[in-house]
Every structure is written in structure tokens, then in C-alpha cells.
PDB file of N, CA and C in Angstrom:
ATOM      1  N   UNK A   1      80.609  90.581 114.923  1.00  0.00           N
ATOM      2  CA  UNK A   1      81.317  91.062 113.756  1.00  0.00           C
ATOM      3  C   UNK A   1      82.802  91.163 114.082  1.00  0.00           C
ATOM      4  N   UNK A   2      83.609  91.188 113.331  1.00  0.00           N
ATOM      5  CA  UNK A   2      85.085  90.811 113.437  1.00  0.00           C
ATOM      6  C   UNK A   2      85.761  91.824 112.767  1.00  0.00           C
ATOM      7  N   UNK A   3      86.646  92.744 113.386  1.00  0.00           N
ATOM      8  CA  UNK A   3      87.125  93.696 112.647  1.00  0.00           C
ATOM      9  C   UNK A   3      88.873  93.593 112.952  1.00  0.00           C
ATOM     10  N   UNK A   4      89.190  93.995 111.815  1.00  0.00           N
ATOM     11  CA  UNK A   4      90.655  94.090 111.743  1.00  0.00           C
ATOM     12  C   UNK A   4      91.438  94.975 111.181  1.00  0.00           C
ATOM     13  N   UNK A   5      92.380  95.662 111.306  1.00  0.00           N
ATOM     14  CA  UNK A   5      92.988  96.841 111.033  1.00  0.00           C
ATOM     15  C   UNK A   5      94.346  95.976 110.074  1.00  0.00           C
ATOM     16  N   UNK A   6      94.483  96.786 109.298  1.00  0.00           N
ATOM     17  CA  UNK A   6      95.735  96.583 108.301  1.00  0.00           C
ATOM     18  C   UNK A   6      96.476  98.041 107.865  1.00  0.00           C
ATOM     19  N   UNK A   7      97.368  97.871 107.679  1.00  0.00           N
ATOM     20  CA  UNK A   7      98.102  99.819 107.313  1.00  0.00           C
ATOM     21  C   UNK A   7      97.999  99.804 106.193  1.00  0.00           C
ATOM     22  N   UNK A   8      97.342 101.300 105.694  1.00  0.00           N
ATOM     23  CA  UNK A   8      97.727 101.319 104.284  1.00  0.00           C
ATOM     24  C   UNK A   8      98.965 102.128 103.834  1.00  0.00           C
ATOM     25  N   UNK A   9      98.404 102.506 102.576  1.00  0.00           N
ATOM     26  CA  UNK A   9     100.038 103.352 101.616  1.00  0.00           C
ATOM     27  C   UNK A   9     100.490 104.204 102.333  1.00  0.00           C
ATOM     28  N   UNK A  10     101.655 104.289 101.974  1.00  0.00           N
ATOM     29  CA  UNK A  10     102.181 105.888 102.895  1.00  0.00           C
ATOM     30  C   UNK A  10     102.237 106.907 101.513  1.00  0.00           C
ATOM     31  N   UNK A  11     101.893 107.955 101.275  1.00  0.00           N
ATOM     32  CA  UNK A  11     101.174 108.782 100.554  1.00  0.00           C
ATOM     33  C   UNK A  11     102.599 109.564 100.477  1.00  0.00           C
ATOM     34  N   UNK A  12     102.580 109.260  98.314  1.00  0.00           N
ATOM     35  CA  UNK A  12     103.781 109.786  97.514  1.00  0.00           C
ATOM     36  C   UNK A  12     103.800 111.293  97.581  1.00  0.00           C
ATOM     37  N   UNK A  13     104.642 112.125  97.686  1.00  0.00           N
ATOM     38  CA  UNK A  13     103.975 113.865  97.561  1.00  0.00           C
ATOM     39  C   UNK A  13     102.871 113.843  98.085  1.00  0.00           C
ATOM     40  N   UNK A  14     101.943 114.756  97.426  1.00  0.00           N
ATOM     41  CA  UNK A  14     101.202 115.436  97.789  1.00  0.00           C
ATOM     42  C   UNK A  14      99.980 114.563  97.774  1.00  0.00           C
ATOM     43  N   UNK A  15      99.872 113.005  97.583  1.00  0.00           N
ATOM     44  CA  UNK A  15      99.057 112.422  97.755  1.00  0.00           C
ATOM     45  C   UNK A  15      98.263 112.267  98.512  1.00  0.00           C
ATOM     46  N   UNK A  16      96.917 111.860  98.573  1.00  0.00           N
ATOM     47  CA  UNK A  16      96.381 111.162  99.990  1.00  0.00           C
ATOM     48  C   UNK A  16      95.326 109.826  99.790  1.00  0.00           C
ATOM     49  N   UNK A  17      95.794 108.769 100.638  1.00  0.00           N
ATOM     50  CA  UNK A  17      95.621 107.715 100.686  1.00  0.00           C
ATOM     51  C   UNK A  17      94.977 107.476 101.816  1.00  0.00           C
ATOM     52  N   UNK A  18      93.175 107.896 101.537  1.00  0.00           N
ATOM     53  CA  UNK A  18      91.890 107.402 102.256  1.00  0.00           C
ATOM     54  C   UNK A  18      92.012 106.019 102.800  1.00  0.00           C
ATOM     55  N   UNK A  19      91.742 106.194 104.243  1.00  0.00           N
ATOM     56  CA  UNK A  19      90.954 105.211 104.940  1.00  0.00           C
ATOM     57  C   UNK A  19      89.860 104.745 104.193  1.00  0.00           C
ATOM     58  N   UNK A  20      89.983 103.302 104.423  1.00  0.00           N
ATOM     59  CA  UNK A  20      88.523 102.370 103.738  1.00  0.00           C
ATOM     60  C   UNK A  20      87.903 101.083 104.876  1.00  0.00           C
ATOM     61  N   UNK A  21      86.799 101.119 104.934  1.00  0.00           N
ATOM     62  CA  UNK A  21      86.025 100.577 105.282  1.00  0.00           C
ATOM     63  C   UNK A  21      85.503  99.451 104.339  1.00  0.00           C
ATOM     64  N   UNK A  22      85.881  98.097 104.501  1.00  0.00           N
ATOM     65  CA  UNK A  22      85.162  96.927 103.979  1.00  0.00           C
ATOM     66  C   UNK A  22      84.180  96.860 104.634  1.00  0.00           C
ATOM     67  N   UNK A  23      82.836  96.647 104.371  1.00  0.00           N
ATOM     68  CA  UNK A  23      81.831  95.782 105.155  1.00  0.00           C
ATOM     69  C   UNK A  23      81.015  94.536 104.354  1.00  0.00           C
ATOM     70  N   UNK A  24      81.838  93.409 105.083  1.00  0.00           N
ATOM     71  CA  UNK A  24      80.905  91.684 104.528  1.00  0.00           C
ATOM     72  C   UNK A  24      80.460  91.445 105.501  1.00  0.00           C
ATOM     73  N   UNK A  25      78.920  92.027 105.298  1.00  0.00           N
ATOM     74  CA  UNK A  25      77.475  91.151 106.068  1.00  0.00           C
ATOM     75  C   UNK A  25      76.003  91.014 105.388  1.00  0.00           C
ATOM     76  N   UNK A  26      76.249  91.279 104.309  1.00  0.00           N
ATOM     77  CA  UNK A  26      74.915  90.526 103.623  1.00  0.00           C
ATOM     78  C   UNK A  26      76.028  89.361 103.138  1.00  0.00           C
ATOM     79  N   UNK A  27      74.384  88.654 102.508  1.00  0.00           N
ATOM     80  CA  UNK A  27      74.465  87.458 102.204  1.00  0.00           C
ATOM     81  C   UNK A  27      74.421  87.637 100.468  1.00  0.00           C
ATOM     82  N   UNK A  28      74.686  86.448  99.219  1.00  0.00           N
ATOM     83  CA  UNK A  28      74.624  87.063  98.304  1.00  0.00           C
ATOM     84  C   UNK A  28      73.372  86.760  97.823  1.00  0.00           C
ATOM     85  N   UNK A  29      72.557  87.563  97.456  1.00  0.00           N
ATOM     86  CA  UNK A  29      71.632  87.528  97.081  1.00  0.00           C
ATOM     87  C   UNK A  29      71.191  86.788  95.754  1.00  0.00           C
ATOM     88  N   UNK A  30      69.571  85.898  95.847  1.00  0.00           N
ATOM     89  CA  UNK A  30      69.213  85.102  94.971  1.00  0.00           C
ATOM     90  C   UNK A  30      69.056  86.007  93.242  1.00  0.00           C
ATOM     91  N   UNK A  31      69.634  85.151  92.013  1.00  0.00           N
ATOM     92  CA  UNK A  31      69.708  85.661  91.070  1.00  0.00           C
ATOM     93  C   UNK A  31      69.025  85.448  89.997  1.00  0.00           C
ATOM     94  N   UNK A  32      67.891  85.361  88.826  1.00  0.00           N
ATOM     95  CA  UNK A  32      67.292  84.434  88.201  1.00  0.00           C
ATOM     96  C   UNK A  32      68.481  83.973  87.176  1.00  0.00           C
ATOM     97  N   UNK A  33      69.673  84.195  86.784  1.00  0.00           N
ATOM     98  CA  UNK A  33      70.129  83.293  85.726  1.00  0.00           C
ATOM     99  C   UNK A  33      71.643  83.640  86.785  1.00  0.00           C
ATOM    100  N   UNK A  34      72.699  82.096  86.380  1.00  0.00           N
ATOM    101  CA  UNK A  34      74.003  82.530  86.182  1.00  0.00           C
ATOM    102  C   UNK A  34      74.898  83.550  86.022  1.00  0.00           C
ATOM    103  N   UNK A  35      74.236  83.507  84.706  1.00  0.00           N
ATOM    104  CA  UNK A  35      74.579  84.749  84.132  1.00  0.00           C
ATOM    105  C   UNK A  35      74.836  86.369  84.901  1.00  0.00           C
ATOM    106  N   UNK A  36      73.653  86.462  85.800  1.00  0.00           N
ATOM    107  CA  UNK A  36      73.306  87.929  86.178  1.00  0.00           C
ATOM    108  C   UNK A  36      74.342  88.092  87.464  1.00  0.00           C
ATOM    109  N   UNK A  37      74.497  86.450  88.191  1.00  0.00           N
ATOM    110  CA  UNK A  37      75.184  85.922  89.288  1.00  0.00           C
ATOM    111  C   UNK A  37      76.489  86.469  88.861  1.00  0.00           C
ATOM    112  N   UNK A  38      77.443  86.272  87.963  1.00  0.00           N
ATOM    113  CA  UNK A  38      78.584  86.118  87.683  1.00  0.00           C
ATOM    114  C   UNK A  38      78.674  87.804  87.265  1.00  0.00           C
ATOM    115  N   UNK A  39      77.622  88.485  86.365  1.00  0.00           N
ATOM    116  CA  UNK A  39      78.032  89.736  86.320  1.00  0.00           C
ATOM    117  C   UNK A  39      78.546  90.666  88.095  1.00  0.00           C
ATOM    118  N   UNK A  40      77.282  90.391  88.714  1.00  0.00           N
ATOM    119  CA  UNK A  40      77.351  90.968  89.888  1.00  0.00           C
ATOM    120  C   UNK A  40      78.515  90.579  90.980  1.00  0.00           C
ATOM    121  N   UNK A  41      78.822  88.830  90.640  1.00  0.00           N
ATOM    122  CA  UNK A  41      80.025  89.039  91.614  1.00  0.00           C
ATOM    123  C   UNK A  41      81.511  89.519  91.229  1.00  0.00           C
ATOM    124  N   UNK A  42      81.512  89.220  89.737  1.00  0.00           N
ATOM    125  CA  UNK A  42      82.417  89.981  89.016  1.00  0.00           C
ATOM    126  C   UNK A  42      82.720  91.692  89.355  1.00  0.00           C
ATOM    127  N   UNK A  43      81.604  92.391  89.217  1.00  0.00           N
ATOM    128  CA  UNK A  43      81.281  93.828  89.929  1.00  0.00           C
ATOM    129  C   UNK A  43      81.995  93.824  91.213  1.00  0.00           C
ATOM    130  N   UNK A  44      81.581  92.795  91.969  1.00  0.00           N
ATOM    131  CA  UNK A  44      81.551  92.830  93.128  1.00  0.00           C
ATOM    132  C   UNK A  44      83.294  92.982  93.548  1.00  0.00           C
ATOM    133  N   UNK A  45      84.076  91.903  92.585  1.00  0.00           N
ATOM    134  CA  UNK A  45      85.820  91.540  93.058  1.00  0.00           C
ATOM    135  C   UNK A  45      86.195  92.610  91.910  1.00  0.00           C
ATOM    136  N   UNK A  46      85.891  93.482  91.340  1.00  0.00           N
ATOM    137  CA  UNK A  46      86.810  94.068  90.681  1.00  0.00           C
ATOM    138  C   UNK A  46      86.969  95.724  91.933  1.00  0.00           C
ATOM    139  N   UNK A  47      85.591  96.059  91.885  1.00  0.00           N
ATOM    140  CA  UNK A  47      85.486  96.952  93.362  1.00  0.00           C
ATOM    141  C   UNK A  47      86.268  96.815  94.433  1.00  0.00           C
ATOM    142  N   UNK A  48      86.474  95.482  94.832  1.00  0.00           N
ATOM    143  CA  UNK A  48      87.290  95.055  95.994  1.00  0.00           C
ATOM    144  C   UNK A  48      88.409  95.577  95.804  1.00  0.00           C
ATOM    145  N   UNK A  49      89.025  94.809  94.427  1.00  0.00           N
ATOM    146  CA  UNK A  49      90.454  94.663  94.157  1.00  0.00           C
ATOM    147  C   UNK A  49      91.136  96.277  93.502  1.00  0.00           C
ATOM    148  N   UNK A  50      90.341  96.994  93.475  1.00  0.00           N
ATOM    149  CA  UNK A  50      90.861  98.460  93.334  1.00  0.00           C
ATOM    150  C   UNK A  50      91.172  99.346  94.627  1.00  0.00           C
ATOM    151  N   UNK A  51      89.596  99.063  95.190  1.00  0.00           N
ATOM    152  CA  UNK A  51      89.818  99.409  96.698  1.00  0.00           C
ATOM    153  C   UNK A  51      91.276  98.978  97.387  1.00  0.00           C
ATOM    154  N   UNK A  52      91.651  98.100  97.359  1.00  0.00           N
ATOM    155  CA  UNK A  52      93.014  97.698  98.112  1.00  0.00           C
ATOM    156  C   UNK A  52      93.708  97.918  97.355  1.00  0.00           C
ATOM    157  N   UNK A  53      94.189  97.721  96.186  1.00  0.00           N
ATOM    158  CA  UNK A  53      95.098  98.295  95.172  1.00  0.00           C
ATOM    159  C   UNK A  53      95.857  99.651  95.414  1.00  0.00           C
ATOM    160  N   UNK A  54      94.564 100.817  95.732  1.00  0.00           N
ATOM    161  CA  UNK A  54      94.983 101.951  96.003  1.00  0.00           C
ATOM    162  C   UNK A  54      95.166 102.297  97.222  1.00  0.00           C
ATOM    163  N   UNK A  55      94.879 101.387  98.029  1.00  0.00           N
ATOM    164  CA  UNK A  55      95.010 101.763  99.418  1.00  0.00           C
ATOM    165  C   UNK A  55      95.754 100.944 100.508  1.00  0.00           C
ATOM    166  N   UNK A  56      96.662 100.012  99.683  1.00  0.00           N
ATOM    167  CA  UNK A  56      97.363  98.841 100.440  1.00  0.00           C
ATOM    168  C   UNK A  56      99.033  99.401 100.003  1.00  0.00           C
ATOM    169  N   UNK A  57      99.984  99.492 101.393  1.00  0.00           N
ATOM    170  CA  UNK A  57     101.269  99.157 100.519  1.00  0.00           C
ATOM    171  C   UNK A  57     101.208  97.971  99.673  1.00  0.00           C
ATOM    172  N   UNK A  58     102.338  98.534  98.353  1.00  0.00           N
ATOM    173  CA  UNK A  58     102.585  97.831  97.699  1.00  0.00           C
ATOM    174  C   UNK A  58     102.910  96.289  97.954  1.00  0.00           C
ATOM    175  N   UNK A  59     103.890  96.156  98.852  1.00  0.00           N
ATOM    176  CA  UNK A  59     103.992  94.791  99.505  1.00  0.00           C
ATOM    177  C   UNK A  59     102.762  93.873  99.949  1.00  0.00           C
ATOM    178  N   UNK A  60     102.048  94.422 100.303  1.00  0.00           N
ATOM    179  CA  UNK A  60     100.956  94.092 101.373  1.00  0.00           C
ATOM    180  C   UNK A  60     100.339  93.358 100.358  1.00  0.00           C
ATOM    181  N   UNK A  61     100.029  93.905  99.163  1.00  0.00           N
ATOM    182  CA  UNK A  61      99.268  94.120  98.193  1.00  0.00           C
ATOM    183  C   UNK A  61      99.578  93.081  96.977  1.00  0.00           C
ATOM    184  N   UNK A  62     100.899  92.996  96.900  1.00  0.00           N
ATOM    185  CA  UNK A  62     101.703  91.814  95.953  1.00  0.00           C
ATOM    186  C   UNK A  62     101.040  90.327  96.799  1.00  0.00           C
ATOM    187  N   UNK A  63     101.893  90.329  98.397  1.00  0.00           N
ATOM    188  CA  UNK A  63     101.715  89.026  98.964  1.00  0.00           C
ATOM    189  C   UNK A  63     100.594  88.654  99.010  1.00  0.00           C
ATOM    190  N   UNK A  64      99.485  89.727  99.229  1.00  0.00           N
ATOM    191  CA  UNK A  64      97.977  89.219  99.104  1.00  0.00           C
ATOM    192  C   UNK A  64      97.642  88.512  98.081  1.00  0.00           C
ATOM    193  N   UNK A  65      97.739  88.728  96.665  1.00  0.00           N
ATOM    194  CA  UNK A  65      97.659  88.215  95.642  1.00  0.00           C
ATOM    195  C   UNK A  65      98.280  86.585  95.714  1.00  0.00           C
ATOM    196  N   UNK A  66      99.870  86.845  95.988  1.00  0.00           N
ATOM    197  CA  UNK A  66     100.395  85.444  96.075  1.00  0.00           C
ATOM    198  C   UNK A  66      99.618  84.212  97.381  1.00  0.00           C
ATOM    199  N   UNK A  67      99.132  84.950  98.505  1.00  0.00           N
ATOM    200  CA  UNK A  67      98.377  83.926  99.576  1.00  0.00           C
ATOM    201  C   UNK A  67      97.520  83.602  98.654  1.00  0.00           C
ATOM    202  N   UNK A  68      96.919  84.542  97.952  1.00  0.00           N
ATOM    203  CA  UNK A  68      95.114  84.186  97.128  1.00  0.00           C
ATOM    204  C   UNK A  68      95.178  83.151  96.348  1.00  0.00           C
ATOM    205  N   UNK A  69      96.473  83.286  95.429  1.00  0.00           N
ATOM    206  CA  UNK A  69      97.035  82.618  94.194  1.00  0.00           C
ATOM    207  C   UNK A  69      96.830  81.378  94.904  1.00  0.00           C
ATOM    208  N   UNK A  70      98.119  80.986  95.646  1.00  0.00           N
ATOM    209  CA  UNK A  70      97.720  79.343  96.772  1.00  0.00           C
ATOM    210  C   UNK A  70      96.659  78.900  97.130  1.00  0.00           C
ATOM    211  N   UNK A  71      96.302  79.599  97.564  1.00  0.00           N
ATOM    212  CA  UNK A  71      95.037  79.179  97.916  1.00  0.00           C
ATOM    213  C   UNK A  71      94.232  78.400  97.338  1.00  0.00           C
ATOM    214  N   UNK A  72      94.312  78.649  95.696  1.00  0.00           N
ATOM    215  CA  UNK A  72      93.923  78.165  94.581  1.00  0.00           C
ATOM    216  C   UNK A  72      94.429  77.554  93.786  1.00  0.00           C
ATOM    217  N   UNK A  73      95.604  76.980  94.301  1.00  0.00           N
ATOM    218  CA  UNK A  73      96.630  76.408  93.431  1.00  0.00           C
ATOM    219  C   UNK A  73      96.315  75.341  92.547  1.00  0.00           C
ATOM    220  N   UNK A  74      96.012  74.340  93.253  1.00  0.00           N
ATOM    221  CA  UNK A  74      95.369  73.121  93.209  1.00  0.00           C
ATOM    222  C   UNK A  74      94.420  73.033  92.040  1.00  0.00           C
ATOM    223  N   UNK A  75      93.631  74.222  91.556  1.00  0.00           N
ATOM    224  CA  UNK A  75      92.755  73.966  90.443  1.00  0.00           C
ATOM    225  C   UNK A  75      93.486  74.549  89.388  1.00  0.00           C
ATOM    226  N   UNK A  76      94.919  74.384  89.666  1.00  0.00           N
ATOM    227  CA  UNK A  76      95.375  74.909  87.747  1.00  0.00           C
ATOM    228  C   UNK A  76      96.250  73.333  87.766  1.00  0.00           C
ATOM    229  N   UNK A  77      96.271  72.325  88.473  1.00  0.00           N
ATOM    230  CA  UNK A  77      97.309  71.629  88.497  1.00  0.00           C
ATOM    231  C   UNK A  77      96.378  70.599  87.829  1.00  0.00           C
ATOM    232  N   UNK A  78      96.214  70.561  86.333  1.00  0.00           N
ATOM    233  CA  UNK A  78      95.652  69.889  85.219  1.00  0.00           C
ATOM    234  C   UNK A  78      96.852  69.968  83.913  1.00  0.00           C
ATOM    235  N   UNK A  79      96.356  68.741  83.615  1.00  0.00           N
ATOM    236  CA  UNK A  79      96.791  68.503  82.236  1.00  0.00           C
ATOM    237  C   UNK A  79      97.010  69.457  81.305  1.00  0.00           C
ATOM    238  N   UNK A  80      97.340  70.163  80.271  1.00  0.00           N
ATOM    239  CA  UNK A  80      96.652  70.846  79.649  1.00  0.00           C
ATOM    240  C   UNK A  80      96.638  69.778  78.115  1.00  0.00           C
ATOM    241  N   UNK A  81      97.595  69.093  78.234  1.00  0.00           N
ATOM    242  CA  UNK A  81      97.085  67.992  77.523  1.00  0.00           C
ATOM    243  C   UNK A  81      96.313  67.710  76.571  1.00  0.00           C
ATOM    244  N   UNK A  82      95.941  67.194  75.081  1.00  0.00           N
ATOM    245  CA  UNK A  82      94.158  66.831  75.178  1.00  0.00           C
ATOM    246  C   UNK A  82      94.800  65.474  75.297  1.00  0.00           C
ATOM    247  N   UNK A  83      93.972  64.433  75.557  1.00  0.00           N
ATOM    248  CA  UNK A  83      93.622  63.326  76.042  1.00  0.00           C
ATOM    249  C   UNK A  83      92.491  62.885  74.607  1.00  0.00           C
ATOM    250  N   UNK A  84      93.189  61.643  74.495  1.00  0.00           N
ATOM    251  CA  UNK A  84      92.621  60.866  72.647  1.00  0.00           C
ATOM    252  C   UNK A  84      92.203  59.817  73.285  1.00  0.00           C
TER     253      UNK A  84
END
């Protein structure tokens, strides 16, 4: 297992900005429709993306988005076009 440390927020006033623990080691489990697939992994990245939201400097937290964004670049680079 592979663990890695990242800093989080530094805590406004009287705030406090919990330590979090990710853990990815299951596998995703078999689904009978699409459908149920996409609810659950949907569940799954909105959980994520709060978790770090509240617990990432802001910076940390922007550039993450922009690496992610790249990452994926490539599938917005379409036409939008229609094509006759």
C-alpha cells in the first residue's frame, strides 16, 4: 500500500481543519444496471471532492483541479460543430 502525506488548510480563526484519511483498496464492485454504476460512482467523486475541498489549501486545491482538467483535455477537443 502506498501512502502519502499532503498539508492541509491552515485553520481561519477559530476553525479546525481535520486530518483525513483516504483509503483506495477495494475494487469497484459488480452492478446490475449502468445506471446504479454511475449513481454510486457519482456518490463516490462528489464525497471525494468535498473531502479535499475542505481540507486542502486553497492552492493545492485549485491546481489539483487544473492537473485533473489536463489530464482530460483531449476529450473536449471536438467539433462542436454539427456535421451535414
Amino acid at each position: 500500500m502506498s501512502v502519502i502525506e499532503i498539508c492541509k488548510a491552515q485553520p481561519v480563526g477559530d476553525q479546525a481543519i481535520e486530518s483525513v484519511t483516504i483509503l483506495i483498496h477495494a475494487a469497484l464492485p459488480a452492478f446490475e444496471t449502468l445506471e446504479k454504476q454511475d449513481g454510486f460512482t457519482e456518490g463516490q467523486a462528489f464525497v471525494i471532492e468535498q473531502v479535499l475541498h475542505n481540507s486542502l489549501p486553497g492552492a493545492t486545491y485549485d491546481r489539483l483541479f487544473a492537473a485533473m482538467s489536463l489530464r482530460v483535455a483531449s476529450h473536449f477537443r471536438i467539433s462542436w460543430e454539427l456535421r451535414k
